[in-house]
PDB file of N, CA and C in Angstrom:
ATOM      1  N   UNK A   1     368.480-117.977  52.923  1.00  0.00           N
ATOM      2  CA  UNK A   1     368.353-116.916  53.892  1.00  0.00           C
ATOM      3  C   UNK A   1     369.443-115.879  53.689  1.00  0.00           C
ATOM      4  N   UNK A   2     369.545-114.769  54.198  1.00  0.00           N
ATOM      5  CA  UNK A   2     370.192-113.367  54.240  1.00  0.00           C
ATOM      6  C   UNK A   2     371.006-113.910  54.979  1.00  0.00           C
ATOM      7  N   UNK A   3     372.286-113.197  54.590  1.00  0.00           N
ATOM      8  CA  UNK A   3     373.557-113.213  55.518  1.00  0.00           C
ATOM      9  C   UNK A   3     373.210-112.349  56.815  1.00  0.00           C
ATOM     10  N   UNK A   4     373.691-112.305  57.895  1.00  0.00           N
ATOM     11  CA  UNK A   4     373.787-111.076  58.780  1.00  0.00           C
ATOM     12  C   UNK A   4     375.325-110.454  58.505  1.00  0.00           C
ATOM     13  N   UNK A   5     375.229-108.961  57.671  1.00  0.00           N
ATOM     14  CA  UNK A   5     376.576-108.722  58.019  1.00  0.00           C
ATOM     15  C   UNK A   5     376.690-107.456  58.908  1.00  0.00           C
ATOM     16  N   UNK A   6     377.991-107.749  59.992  1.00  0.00           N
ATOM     17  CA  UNK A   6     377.954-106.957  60.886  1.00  0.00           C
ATOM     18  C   UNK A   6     379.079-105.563  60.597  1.00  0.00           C
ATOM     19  N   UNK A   7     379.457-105.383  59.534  1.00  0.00           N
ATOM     20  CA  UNK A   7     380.306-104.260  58.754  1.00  0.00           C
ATOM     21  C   UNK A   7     379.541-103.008  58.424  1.00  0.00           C
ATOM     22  N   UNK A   8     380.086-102.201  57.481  1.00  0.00           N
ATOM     23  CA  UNK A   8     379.793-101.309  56.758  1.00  0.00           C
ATOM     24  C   UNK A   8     379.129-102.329  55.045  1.00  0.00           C
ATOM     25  N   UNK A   9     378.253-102.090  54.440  1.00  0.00           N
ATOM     26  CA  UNK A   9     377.856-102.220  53.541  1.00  0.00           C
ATOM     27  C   UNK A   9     378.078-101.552  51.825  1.00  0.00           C
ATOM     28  N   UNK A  10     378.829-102.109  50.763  1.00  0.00           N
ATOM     29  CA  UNK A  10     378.841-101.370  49.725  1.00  0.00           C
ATOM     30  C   UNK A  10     377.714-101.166  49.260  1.00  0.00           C
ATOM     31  N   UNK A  11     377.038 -99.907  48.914  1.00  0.00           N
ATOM     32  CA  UNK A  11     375.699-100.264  48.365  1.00  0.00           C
ATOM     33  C   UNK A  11     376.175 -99.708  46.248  1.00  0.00           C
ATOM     34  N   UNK A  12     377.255 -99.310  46.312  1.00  0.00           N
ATOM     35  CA  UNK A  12     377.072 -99.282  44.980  1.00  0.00           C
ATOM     36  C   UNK A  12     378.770 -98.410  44.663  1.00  0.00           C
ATOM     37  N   UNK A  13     378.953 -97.791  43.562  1.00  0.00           N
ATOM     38  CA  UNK A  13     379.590 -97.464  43.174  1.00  0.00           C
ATOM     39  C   UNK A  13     379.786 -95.746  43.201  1.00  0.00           C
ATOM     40  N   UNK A  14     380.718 -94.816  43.876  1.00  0.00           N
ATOM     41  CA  UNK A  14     380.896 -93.633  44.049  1.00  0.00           C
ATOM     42  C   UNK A  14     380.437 -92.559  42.960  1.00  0.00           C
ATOM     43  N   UNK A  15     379.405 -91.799  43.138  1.00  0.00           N
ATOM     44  CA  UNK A  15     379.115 -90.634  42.522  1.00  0.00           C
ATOM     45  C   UNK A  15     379.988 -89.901  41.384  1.00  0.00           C
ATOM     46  N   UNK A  16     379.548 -90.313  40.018  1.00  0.00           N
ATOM     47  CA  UNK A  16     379.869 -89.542  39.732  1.00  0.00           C
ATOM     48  C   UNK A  16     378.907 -87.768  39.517  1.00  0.00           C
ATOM     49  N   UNK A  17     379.406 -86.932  40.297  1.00  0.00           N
ATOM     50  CA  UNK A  17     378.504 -85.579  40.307  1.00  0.00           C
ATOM     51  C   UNK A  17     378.622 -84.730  39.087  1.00  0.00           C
ATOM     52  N   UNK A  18     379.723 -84.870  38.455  1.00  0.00           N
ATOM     53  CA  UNK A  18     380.059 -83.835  37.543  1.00  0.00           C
ATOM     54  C   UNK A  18     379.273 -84.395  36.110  1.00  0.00           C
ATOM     55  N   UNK A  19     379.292 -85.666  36.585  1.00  0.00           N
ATOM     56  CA  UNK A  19     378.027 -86.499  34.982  1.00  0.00           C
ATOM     57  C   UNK A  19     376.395 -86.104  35.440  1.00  0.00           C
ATOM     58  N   UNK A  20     376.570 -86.120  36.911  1.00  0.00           N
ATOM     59  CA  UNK A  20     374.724 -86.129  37.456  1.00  0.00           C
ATOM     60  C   UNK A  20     374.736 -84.442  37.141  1.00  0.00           C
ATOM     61  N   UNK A  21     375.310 -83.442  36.986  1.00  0.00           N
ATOM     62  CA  UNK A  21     375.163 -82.206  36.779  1.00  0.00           C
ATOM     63  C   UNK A  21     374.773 -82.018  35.588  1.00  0.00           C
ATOM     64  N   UNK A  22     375.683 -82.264  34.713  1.00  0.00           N
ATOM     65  CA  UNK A  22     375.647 -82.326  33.407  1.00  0.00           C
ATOM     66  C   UNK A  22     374.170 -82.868  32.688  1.00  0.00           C
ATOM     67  N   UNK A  23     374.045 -84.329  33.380  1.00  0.00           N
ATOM     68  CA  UNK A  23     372.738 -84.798  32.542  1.00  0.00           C
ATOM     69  C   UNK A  23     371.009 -83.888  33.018  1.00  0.00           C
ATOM     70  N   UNK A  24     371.193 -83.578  34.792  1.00  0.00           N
ATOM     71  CA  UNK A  24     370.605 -82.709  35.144  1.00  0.00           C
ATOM     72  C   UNK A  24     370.101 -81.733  33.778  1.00  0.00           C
ATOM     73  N   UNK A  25     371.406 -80.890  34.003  1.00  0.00           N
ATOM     74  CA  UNK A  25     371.193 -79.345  33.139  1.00  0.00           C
ATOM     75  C   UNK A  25     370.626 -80.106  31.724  1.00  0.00           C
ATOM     76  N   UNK A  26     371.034 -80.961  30.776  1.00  0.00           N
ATOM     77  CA  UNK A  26     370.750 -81.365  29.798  1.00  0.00           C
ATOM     78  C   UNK A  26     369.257 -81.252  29.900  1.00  0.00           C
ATOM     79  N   UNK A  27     368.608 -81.894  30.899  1.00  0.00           N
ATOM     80  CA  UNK A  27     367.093 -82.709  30.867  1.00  0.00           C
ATOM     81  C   UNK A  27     366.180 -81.201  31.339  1.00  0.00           C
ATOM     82  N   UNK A  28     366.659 -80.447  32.182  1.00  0.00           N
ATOM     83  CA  UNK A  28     366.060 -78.985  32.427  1.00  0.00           C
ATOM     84  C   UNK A  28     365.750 -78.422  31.188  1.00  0.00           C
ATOM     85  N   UNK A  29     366.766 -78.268  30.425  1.00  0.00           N
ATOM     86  CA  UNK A  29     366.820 -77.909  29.114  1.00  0.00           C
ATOM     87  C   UNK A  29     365.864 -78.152  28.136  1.00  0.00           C
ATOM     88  N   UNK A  30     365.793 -79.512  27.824  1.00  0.00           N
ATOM     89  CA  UNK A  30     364.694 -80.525  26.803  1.00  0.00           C
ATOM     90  C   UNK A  30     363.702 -79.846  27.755  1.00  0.00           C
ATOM     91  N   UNK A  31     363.210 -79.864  28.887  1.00  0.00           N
ATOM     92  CA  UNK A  31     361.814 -79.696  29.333  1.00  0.00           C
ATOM     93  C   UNK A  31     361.954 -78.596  28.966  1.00  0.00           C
ATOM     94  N   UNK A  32     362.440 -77.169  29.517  1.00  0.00           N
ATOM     95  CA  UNK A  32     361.964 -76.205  28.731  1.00  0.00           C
ATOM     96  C   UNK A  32     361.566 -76.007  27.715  1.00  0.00           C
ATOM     97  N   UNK A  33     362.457 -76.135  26.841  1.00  0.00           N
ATOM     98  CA  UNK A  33     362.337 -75.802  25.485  1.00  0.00           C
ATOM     99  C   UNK A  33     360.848 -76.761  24.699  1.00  0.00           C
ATOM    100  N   UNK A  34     361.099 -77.674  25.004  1.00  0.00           N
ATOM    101  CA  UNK A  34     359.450 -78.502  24.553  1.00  0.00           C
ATOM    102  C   UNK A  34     358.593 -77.625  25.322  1.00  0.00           C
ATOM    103  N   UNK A  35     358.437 -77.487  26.279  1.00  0.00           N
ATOM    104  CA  UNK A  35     357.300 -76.716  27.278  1.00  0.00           C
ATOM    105  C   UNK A  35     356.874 -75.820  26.332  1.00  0.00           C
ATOM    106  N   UNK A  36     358.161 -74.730  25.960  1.00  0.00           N
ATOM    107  CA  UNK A  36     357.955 -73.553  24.623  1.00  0.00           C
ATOM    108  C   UNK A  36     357.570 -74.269  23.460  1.00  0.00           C
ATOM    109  N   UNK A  37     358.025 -74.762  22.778  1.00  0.00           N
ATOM    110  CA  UNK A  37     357.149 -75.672  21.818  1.00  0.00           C
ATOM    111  C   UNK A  37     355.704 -75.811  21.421  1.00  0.00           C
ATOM    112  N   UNK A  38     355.565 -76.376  22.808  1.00  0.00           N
ATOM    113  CA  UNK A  38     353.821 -76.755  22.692  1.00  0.00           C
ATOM    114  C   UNK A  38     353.363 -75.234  23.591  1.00  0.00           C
ATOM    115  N   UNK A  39     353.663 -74.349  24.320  1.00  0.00           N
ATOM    116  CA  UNK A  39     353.051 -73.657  24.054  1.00  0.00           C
ATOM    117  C   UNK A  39     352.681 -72.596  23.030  1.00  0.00           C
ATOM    118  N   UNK A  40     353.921 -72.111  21.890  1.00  0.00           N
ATOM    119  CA  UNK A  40     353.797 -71.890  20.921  1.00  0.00           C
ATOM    120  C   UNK A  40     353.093 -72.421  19.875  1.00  0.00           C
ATOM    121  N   UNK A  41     353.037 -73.602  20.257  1.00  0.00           N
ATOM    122  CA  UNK A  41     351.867 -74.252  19.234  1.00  0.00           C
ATOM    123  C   UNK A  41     350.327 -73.846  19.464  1.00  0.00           C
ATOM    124  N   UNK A  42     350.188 -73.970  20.768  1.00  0.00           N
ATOM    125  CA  UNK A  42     348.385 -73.686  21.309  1.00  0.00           C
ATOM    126  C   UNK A  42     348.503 -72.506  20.845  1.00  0.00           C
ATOM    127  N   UNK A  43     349.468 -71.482  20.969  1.00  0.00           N
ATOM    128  CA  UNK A  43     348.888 -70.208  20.725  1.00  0.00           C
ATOM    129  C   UNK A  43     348.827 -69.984  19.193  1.00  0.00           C
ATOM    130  N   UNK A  44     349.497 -70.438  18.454  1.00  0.00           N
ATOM    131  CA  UNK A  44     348.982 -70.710  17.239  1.00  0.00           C
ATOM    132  C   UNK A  44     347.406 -71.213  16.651  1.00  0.00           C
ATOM    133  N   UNK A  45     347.535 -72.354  17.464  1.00  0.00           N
ATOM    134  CA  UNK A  45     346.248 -72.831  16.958  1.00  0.00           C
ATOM    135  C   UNK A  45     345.438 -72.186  17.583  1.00  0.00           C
ATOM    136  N   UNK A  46     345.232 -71.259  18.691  1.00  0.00           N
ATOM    137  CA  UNK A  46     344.099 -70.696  19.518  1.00  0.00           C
ATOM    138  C   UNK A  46     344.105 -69.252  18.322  1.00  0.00           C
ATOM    139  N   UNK A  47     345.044 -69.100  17.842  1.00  0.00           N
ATOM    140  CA  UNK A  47     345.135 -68.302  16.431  1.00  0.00           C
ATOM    141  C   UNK A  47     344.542 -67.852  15.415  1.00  0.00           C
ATOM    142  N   UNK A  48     344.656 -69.178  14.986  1.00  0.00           N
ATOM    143  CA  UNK A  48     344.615 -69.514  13.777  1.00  0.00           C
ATOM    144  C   UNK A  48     342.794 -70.265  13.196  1.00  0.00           C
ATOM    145  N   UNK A  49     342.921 -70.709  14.810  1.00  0.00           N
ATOM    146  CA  UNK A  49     341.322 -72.059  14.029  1.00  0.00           C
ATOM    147  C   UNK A  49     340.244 -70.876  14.958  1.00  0.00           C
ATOM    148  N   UNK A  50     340.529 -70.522  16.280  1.00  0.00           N
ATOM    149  CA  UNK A  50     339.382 -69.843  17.338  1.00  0.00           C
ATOM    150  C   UNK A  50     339.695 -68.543  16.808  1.00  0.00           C
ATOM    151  N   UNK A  51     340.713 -67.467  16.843  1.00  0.00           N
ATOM    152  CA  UNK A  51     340.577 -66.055  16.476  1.00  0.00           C
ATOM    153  C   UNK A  51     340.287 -65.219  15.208  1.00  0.00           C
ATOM    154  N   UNK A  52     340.521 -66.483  14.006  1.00  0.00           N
ATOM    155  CA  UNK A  52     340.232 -66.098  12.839  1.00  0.00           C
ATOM    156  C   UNK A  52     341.079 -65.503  11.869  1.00  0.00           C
ATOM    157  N   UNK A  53     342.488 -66.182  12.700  1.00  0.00           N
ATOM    158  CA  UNK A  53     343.440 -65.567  12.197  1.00  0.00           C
ATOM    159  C   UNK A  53     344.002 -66.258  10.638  1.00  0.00           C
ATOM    160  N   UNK A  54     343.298 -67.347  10.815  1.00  0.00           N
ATOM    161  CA  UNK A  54     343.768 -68.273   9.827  1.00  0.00           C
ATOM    162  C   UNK A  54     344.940 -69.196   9.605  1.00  0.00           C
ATOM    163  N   UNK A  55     345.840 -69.700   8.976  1.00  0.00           N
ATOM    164  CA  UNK A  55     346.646 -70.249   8.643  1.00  0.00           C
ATOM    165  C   UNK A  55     348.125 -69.423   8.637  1.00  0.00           C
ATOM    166  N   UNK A  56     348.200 -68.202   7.826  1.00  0.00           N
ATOM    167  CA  UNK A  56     349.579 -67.684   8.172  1.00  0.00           C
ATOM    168  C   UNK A  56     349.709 -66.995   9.157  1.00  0.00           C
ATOM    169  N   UNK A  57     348.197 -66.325   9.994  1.00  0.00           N
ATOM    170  CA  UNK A  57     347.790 -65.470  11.344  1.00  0.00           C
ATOM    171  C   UNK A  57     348.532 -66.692  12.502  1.00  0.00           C
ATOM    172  N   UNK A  58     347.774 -67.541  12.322  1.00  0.00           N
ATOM    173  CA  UNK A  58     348.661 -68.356  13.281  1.00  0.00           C
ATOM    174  C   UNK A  58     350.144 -69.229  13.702  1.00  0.00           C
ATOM    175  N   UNK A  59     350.202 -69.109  12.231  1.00  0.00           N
ATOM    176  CA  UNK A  59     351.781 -69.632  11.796  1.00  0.00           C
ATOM    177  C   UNK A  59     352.836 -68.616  12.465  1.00  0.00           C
ATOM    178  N   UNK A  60     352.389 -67.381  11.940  1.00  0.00           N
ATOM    179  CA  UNK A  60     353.372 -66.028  12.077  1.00  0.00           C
ATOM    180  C   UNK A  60     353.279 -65.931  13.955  1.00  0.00           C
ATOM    181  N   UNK A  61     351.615 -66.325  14.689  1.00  0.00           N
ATOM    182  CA  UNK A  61     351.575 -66.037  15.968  1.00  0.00           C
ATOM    183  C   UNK A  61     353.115 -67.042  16.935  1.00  0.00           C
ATOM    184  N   UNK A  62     352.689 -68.027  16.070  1.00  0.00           N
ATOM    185  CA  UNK A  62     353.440 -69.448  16.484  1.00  0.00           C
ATOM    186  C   UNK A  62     354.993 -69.169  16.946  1.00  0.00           C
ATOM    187  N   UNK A  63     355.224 -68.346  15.516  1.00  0.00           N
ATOM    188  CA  UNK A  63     356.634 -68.193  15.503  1.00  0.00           C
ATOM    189  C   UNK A  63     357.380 -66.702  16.176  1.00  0.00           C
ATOM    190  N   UNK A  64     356.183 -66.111  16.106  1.00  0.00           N
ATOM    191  CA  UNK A  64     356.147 -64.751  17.013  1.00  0.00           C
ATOM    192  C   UNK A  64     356.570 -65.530  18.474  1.00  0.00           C
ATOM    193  N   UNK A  65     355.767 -66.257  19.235  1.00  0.00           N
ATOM    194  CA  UNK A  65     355.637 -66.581  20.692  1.00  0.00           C
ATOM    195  C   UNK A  65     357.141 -67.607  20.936  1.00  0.00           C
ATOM    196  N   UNK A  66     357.563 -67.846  20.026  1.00  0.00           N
ATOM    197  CA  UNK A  66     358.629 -68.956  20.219  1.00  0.00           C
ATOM    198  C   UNK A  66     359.626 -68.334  20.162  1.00  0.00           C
ATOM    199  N   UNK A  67     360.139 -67.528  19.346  1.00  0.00           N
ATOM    200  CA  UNK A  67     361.159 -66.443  19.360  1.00  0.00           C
ATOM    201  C   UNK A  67     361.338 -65.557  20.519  1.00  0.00           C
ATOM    202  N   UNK A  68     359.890 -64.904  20.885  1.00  0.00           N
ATOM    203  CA  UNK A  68     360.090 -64.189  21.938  1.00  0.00           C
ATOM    204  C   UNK A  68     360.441 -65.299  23.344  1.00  0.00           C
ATOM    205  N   UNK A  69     359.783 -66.359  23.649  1.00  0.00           N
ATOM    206  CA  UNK A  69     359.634 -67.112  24.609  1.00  0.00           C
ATOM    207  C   UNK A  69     361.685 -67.758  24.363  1.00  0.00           C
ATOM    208  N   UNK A  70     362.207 -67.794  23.011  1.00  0.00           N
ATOM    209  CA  UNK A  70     363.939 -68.485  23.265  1.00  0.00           C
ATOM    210  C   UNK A  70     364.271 -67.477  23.462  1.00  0.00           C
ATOM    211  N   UNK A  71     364.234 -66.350  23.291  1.00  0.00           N
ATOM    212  CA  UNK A  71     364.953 -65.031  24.095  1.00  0.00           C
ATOM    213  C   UNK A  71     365.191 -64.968  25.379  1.00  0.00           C
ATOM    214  N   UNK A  72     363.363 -64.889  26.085  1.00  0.00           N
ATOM    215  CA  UNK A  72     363.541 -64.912  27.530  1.00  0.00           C
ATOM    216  C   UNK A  72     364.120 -66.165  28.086  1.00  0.00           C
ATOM    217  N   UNK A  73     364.115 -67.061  28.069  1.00  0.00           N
ATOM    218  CA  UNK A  73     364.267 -68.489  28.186  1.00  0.00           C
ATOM    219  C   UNK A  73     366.201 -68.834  28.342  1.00  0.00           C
ATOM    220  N   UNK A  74     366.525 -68.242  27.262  1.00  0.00           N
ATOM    221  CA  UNK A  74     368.034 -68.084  26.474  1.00  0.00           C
ATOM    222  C   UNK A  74     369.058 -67.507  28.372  1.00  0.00           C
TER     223      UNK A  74
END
């Protein structure tokens, strides 16, 4: 059976905030930038295979949208 305790309770070990910030901003980061990724990719391939742009039409779109998208992003 459970103790009854009639105190204050440790439930764990004191915050560190300046690590939870840090890994925060880190993980914001990775999601963006993948987000840009794969959408630079669709627009490639919506490019390249559906517009008829072909292979370097969509390559060049790819790298067009990713450049512009780490600028704004940046």
């Amino acid at each position: 059976m459970a103790e009854l305790n009639n105190g204050p309770v440790e439930l764990g070990a004191e915050m560190d905030y300046a690590e939870h910030e840090k890994t925060y901003n880190m993980f914001l980061g990775l999601t963006k930038y993948c987000t840009l990724g794969c959408a630079a990719i669709l627009v490639g391939m919506t490019a390249g295979l559906l517009g008829g742009a072909g292979f370097i039409g969509g390559t060049l779109a790819m790298i067009i949208v990713a450049a512009i998208g780490y600028y704004l992003l940046k």
